[in-house]
PDB file of N, CA and C in Angstrom:
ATOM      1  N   UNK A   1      -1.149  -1.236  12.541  1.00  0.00           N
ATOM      2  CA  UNK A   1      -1.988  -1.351  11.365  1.00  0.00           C
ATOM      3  C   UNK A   1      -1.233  -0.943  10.098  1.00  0.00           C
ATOM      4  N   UNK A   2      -0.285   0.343  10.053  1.00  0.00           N
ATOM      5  CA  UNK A   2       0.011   0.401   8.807  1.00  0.00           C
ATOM      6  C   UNK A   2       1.684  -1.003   8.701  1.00  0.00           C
ATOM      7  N   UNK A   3       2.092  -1.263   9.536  1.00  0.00           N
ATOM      8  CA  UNK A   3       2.746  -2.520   9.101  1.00  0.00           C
ATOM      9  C   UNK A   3       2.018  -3.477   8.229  1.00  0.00           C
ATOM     10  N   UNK A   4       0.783  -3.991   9.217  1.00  0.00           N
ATOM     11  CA  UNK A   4       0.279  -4.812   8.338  1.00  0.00           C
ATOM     12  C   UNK A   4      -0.487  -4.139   6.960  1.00  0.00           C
ATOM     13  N   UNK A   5      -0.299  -3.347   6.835  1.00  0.00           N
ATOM     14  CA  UNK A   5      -1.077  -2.625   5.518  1.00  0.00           C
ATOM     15  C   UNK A   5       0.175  -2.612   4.403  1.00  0.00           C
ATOM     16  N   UNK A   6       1.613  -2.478   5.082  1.00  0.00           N
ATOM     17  CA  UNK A   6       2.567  -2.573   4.018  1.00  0.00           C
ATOM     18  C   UNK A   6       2.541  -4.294   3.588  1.00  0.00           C
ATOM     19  N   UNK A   7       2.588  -4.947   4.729  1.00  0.00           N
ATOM     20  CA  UNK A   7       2.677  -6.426   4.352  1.00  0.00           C
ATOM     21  C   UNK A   7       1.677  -6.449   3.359  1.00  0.00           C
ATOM     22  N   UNK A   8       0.276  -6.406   3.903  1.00  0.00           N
ATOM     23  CA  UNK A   8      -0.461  -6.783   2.293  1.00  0.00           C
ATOM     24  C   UNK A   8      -0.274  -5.991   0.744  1.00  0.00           C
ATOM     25  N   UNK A   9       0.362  -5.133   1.029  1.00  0.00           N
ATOM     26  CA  UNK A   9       0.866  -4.186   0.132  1.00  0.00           C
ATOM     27  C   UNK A   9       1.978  -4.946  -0.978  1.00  0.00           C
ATOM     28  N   UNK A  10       3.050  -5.458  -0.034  1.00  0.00           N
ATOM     29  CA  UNK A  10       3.949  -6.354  -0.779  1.00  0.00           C
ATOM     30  C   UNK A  10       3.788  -7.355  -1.379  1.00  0.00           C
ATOM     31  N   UNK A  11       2.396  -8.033  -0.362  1.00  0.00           N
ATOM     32  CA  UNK A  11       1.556  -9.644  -0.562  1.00  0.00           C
ATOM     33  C   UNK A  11       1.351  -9.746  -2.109  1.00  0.00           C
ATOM     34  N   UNK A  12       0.634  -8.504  -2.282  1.00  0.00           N
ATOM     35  CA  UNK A  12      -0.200  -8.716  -3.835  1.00  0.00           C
ATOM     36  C   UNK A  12       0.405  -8.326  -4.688  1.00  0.00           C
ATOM     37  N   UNK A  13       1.292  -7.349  -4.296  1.00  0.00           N
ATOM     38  CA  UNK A  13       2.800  -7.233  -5.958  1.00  0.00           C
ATOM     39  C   UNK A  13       3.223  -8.648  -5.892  1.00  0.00           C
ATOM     40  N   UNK A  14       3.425  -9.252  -4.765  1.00  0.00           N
ATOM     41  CA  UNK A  14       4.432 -10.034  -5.191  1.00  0.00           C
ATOM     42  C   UNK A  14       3.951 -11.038  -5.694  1.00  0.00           C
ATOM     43  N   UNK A  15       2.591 -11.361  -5.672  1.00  0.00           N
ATOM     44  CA  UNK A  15       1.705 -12.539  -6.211  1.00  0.00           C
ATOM     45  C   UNK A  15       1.285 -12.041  -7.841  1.00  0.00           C
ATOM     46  N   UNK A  16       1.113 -10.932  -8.042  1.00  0.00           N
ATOM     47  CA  UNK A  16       1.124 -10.059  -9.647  1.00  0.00           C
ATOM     48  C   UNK A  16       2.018 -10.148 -10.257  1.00  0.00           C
ATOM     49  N   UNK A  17       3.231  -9.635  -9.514  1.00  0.00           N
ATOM     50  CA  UNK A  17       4.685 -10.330 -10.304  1.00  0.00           C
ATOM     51  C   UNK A  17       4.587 -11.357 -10.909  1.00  0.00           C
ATOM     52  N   UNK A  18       4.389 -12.466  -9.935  1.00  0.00           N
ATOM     53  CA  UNK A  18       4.494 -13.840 -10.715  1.00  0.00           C
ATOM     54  C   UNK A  18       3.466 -14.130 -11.625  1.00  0.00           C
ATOM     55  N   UNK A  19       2.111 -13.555 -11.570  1.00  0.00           N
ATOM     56  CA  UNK A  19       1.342 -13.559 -12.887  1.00  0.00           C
ATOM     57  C   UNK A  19       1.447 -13.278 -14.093  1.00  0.00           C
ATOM     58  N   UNK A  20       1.699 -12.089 -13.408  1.00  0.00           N
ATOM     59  CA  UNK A  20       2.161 -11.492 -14.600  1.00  0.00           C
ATOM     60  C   UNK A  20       3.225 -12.082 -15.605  1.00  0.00           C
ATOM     61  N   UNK A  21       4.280 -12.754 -14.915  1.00  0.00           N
ATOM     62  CA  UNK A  21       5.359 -13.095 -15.403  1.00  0.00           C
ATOM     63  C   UNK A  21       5.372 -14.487 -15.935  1.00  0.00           C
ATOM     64  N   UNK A  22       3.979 -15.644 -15.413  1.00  0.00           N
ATOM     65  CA  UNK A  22       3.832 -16.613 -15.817  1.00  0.00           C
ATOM     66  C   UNK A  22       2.604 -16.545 -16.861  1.00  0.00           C
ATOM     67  N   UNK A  23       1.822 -15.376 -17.367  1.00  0.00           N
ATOM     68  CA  UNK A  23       1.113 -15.526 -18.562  1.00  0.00           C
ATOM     69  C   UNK A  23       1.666 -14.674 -19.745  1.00  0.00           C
ATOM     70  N   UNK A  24       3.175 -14.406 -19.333  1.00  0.00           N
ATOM     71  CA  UNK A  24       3.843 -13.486 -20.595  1.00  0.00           C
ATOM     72  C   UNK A  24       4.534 -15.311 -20.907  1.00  0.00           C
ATOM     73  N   UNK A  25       5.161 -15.298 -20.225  1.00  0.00           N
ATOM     74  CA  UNK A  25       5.592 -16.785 -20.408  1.00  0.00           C
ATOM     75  C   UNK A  25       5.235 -17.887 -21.316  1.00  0.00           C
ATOM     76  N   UNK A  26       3.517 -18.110 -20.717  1.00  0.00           N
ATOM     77  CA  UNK A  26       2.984 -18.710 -21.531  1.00  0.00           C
ATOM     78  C   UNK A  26       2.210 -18.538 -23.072  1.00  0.00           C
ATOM     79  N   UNK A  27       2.063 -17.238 -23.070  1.00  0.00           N
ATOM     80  CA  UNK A  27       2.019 -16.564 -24.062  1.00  0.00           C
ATOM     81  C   UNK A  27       2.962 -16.938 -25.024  1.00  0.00           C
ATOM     82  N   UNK A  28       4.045 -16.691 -24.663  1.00  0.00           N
ATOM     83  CA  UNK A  28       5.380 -16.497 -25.448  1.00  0.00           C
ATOM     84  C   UNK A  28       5.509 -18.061 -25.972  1.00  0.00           C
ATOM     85  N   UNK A  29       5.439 -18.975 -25.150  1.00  0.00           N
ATOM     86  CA  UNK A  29       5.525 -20.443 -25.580  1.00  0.00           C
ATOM     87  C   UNK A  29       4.461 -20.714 -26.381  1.00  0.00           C
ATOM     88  N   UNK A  30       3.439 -20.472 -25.812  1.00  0.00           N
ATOM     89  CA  UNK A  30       1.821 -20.821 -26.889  1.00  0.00           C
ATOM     90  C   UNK A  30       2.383 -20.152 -28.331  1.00  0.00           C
ATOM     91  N   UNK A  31       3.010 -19.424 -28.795  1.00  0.00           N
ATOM     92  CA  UNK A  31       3.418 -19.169 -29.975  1.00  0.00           C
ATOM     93  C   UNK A  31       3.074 -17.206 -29.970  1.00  0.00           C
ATOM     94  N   UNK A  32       2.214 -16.870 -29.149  1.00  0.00           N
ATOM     95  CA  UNK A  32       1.447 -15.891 -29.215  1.00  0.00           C
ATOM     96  C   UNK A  32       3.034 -14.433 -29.355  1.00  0.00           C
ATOM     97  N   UNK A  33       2.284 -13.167 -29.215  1.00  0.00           N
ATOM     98  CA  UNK A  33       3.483 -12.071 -29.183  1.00  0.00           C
ATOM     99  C   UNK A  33       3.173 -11.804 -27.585  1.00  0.00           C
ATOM    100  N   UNK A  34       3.925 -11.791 -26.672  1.00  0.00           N
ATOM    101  CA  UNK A  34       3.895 -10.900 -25.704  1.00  0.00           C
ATOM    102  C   UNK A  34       3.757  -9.719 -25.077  1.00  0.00           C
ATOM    103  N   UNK A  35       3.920  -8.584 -26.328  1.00  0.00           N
ATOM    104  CA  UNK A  35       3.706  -7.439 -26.218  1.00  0.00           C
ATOM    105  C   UNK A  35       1.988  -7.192 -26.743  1.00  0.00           C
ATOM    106  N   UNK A  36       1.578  -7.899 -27.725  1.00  0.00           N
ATOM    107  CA  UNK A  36       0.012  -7.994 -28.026  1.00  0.00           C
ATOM    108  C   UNK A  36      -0.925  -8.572 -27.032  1.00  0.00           C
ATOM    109  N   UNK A  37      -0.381  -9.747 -26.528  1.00  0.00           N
ATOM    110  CA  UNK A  37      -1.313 -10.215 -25.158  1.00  0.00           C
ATOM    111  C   UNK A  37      -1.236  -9.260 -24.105  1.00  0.00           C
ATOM    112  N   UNK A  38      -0.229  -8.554 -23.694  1.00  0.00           N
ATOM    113  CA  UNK A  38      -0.352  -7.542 -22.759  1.00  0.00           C
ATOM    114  C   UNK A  38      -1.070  -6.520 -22.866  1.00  0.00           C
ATOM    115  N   UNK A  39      -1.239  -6.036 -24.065  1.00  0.00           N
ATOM    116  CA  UNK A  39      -2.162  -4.924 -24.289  1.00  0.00           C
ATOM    117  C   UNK A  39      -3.429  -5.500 -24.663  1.00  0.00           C
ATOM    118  N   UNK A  40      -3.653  -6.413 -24.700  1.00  0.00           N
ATOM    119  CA  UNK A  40      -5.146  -6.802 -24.954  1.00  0.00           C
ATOM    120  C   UNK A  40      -5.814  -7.488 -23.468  1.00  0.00           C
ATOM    121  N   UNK A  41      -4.480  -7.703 -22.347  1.00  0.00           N
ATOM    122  CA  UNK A  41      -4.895  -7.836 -20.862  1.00  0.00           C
ATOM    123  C   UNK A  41      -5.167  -6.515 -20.906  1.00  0.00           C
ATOM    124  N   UNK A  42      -4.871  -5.695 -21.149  1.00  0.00           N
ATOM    125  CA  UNK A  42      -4.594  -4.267 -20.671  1.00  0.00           C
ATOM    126  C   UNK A  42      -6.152  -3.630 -20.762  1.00  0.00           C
ATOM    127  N   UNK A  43      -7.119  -4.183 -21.669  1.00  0.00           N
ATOM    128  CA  UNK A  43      -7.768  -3.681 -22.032  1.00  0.00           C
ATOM    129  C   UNK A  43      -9.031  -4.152 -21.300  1.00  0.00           C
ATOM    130  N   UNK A  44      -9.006  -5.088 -20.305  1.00  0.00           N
ATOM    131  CA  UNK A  44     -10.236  -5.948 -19.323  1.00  0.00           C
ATOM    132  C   UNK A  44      -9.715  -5.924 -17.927  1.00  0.00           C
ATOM    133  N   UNK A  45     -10.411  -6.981 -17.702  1.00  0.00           N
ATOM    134  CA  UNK A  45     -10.344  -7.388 -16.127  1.00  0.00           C
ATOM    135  C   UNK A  45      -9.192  -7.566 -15.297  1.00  0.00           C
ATOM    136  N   UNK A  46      -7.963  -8.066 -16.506  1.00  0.00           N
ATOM    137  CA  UNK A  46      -6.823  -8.617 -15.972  1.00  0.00           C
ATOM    138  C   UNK A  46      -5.872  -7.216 -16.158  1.00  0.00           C
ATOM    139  N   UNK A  47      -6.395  -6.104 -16.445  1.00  0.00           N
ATOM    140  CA  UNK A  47      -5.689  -4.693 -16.203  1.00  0.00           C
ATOM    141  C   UNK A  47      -5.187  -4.432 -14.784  1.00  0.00           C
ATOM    142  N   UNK A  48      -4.186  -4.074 -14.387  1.00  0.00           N
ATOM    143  CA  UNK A  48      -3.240  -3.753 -13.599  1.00  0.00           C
ATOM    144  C   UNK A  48      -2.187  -2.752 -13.067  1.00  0.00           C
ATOM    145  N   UNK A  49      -1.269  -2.471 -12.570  1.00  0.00           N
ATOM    146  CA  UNK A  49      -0.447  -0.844 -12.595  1.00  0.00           C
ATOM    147  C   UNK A  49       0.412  -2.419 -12.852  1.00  0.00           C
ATOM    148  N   UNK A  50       0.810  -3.512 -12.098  1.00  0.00           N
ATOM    149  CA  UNK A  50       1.682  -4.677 -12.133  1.00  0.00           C
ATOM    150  C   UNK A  50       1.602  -5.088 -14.188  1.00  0.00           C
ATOM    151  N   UNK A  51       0.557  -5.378 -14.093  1.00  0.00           N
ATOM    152  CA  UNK A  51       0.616  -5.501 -15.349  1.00  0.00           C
ATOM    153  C   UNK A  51       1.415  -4.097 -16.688  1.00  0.00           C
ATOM    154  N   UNK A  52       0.815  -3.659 -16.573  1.00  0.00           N
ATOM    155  CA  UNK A  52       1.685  -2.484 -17.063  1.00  0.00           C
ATOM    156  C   UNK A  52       2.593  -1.990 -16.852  1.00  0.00           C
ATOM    157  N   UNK A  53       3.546  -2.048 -16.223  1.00  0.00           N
ATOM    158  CA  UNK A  53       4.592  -1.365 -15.573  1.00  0.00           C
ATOM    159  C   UNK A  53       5.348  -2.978 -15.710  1.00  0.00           C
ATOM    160  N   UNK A  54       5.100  -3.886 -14.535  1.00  0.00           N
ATOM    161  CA  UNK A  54       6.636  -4.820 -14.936  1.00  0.00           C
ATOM    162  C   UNK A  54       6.098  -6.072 -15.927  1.00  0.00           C
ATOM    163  N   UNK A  55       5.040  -5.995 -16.520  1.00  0.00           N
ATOM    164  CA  UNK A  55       4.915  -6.072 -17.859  1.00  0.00           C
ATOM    165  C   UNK A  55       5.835  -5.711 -18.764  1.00  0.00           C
ATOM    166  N   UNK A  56       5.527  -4.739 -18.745  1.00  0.00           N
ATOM    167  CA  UNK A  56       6.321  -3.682 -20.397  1.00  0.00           C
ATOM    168  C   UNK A  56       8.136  -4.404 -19.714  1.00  0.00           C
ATOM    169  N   UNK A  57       8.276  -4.135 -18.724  1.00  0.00           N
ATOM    170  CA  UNK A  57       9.677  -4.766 -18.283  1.00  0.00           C
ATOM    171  C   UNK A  57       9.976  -5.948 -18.787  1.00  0.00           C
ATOM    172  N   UNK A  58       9.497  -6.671 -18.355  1.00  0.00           N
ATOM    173  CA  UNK A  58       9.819  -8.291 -18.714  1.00  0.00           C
ATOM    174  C   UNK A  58       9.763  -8.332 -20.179  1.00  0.00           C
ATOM    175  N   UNK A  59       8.995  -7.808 -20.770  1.00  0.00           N
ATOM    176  CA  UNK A  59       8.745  -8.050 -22.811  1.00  0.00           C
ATOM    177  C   UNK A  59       9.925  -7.625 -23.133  1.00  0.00           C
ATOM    178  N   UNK A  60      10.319  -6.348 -22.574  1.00  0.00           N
ATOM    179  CA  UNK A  60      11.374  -5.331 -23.035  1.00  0.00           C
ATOM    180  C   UNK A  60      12.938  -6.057 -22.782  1.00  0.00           C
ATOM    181  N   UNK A  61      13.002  -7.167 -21.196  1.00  0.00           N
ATOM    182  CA  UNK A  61      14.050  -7.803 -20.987  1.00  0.00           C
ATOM    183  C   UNK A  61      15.035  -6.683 -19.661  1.00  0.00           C
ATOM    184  N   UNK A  62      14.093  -5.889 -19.245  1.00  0.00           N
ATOM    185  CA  UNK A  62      14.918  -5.009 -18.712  1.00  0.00           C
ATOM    186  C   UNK A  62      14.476  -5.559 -17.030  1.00  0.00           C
ATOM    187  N   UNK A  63      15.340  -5.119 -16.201  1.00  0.00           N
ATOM    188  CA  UNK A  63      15.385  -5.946 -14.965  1.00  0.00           C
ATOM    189  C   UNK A  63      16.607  -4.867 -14.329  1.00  0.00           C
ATOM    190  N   UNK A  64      16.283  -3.911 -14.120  1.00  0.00           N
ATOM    191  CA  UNK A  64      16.562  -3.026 -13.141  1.00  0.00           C
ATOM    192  C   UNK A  64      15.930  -3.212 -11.970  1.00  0.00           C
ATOM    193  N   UNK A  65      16.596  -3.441 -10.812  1.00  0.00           N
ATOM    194  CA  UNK A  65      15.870  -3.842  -9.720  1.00  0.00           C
ATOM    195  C   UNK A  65      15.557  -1.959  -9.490  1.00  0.00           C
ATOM    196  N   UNK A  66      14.131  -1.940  -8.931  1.00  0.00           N
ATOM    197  CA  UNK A  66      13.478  -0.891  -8.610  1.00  0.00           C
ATOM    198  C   UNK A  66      13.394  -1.062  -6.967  1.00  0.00           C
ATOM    199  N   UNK A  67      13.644  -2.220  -6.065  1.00  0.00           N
ATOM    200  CA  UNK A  67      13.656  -2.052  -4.496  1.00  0.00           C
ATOM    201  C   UNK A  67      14.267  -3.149  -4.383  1.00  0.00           C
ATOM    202  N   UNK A  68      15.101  -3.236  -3.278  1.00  0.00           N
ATOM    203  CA  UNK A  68      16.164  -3.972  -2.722  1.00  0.00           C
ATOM    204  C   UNK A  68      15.302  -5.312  -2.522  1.00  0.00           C
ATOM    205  N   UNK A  69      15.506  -6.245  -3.035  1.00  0.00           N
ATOM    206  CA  UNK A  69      15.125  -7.814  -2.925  1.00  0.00           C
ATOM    207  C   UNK A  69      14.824  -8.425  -1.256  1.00  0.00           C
ATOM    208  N   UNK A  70      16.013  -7.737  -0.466  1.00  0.00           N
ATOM    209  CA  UNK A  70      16.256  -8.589   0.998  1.00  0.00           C
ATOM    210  C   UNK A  70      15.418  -7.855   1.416  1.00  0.00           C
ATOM    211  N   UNK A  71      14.829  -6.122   1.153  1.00  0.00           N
ATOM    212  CA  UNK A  71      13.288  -5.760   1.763  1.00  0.00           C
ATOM    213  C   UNK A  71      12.450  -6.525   1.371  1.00  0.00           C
ATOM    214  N   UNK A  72      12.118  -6.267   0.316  1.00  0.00           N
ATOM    215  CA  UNK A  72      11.095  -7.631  -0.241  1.00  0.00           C
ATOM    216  C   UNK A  72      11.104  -8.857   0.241  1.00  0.00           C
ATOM    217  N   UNK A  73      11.982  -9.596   0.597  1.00  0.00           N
ATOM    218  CA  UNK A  73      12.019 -10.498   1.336  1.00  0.00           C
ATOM    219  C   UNK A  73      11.862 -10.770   3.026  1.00  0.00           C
ATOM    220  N   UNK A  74      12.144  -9.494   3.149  1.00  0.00           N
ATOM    221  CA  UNK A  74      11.453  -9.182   5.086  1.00  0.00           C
ATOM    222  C   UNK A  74      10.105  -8.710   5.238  1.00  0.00           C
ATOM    223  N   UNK A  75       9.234  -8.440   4.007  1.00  0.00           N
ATOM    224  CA  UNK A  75       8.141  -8.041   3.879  1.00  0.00           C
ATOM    225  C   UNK A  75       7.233  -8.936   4.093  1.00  0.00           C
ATOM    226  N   UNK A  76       7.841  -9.610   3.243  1.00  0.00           N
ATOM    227  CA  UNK A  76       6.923 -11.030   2.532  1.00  0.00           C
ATOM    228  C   UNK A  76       7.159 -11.889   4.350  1.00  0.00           C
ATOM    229  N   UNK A  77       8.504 -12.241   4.488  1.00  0.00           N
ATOM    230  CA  UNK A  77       8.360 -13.049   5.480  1.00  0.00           C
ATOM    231  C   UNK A  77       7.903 -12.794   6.707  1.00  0.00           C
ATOM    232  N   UNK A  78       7.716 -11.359   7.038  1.00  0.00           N
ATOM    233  CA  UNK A  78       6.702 -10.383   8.244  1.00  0.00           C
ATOM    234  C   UNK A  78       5.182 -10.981   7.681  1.00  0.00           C
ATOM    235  N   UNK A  79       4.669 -10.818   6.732  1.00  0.00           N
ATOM    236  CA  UNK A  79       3.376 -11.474   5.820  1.00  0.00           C
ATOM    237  C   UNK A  79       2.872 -12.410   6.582  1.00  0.00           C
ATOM    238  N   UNK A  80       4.424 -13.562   6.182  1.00  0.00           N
ATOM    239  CA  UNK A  80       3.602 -14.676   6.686  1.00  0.00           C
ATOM    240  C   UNK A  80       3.492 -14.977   8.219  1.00  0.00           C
ATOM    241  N   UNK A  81       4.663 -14.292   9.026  1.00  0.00           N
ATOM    242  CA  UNK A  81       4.457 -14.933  10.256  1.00  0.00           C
ATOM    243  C   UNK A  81       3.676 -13.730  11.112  1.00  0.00           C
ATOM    244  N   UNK A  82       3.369 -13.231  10.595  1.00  0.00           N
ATOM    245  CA  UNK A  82       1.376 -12.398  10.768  1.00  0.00           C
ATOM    246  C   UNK A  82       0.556 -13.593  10.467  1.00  0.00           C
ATOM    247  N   UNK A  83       0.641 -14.050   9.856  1.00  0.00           N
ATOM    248  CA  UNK A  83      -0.595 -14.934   9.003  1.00  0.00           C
ATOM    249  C   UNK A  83      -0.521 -16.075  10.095  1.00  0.00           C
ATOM    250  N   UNK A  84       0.792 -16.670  10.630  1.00  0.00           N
ATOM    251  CA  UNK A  84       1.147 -17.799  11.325  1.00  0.00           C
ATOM    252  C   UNK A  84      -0.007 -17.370  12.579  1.00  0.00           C
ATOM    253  N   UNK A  85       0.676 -16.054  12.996  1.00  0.00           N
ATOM    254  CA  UNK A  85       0.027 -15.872  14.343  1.00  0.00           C
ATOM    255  C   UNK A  85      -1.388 -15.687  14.301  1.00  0.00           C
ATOM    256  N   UNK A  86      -2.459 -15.582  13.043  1.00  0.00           N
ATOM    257  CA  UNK A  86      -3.385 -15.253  13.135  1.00  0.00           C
ATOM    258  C   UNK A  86      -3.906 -16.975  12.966  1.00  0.00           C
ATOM    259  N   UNK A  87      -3.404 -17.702  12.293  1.00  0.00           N
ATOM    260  CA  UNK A  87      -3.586 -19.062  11.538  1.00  0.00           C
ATOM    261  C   UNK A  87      -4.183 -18.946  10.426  1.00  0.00           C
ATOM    262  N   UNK A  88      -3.720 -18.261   9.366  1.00  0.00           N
ATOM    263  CA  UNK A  88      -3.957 -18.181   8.268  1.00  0.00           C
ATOM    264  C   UNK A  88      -3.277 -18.507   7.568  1.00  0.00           C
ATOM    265  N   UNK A  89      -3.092 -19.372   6.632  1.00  0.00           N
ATOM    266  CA  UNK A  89      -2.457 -20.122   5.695  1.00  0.00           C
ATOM    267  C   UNK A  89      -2.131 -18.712   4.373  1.00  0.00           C
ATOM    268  N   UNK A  90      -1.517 -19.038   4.136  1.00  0.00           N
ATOM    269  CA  UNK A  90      -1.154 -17.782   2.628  1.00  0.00           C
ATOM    270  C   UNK A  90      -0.203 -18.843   2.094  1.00  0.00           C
ATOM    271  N   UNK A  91      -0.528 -19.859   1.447  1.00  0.00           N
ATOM    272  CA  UNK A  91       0.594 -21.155   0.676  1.00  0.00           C
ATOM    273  C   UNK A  91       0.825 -20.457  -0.853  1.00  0.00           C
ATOM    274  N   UNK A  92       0.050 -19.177  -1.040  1.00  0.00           N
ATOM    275  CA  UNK A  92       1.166 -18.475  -2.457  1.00  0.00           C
ATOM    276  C   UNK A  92       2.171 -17.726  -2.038  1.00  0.00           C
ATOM    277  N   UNK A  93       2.268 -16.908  -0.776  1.00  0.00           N
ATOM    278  CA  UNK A  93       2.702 -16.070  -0.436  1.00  0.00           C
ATOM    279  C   UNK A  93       3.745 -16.773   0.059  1.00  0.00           C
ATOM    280  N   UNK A  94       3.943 -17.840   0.240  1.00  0.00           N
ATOM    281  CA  UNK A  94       4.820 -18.514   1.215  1.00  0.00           C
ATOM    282  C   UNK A  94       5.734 -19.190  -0.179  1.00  0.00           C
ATOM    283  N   UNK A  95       5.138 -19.453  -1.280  1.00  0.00           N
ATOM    284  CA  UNK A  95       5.906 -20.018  -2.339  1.00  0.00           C
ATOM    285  C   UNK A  95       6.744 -18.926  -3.009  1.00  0.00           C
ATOM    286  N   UNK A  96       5.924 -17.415  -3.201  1.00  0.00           N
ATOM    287  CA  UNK A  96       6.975 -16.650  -3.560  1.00  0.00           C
ATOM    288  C   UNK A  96       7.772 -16.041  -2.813  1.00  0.00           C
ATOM    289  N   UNK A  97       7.940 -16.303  -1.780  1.00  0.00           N
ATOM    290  CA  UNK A  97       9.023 -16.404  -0.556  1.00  0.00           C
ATOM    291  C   UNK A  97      10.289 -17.144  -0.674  1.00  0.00           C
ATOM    292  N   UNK A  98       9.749 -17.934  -0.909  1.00  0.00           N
ATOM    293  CA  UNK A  98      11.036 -19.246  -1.694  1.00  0.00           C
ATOM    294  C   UNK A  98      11.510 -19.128  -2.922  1.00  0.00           C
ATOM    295  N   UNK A  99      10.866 -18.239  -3.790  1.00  0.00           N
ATOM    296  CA  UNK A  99      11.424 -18.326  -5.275  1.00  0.00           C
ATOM    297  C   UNK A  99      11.897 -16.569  -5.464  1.00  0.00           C
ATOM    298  N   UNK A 100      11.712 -16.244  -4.418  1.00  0.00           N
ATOM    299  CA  UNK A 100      12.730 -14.469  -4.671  1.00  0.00           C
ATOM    300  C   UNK A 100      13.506 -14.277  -3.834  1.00  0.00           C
TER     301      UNK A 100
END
């Protein structure tokens, strides 16, 4: 149980990551400031520890890896072939598998 408790653990950073990282994005293209849309997520529903933390990272440009990638990547791929054996589809979890 706590395996699978780390897997979902990793599941949802790693799906926040990419949120996070695709509405600073779009932000930034829509013309908007990135550091103002974050704090005005900050302030509702779309509040986060992900949001705040590798938020402020990404605006800032800083990219210190904080945990070894190839864990992250045995996490994620333990994730899914849990999910295989249960037959549960996870097709986000399986995309940011491929893109980290």
């Amino acid at each position: 149980m706590v395996k699978r408790a780390k897997s979902l653990t990793k599941l949802l950073v790693a799906l926040n990551i990419e949120a996070v990282a695709e509405a600073l994005l779009f932000a930034s293209k829509s013309g908007a400031d990135p550091a103002r849309v974050r704090e005005a997520l900050m302030g509702g529903f779309a509040s986060s520890r992900v949001l705040e933390v590798h938020g402020e990272r990404m605006i800032k440009g800083t990219f210190e890896p904080g945990f070894r990638i190839s864990l992250h990547q045995k996490d994620l791929n333990l994730a899914l072939e849990n999910a295989r054996l249960l037959n549960t589809p996870l097709p986000n979890t399986g995309y940011d598998a491929t893109i980290i």
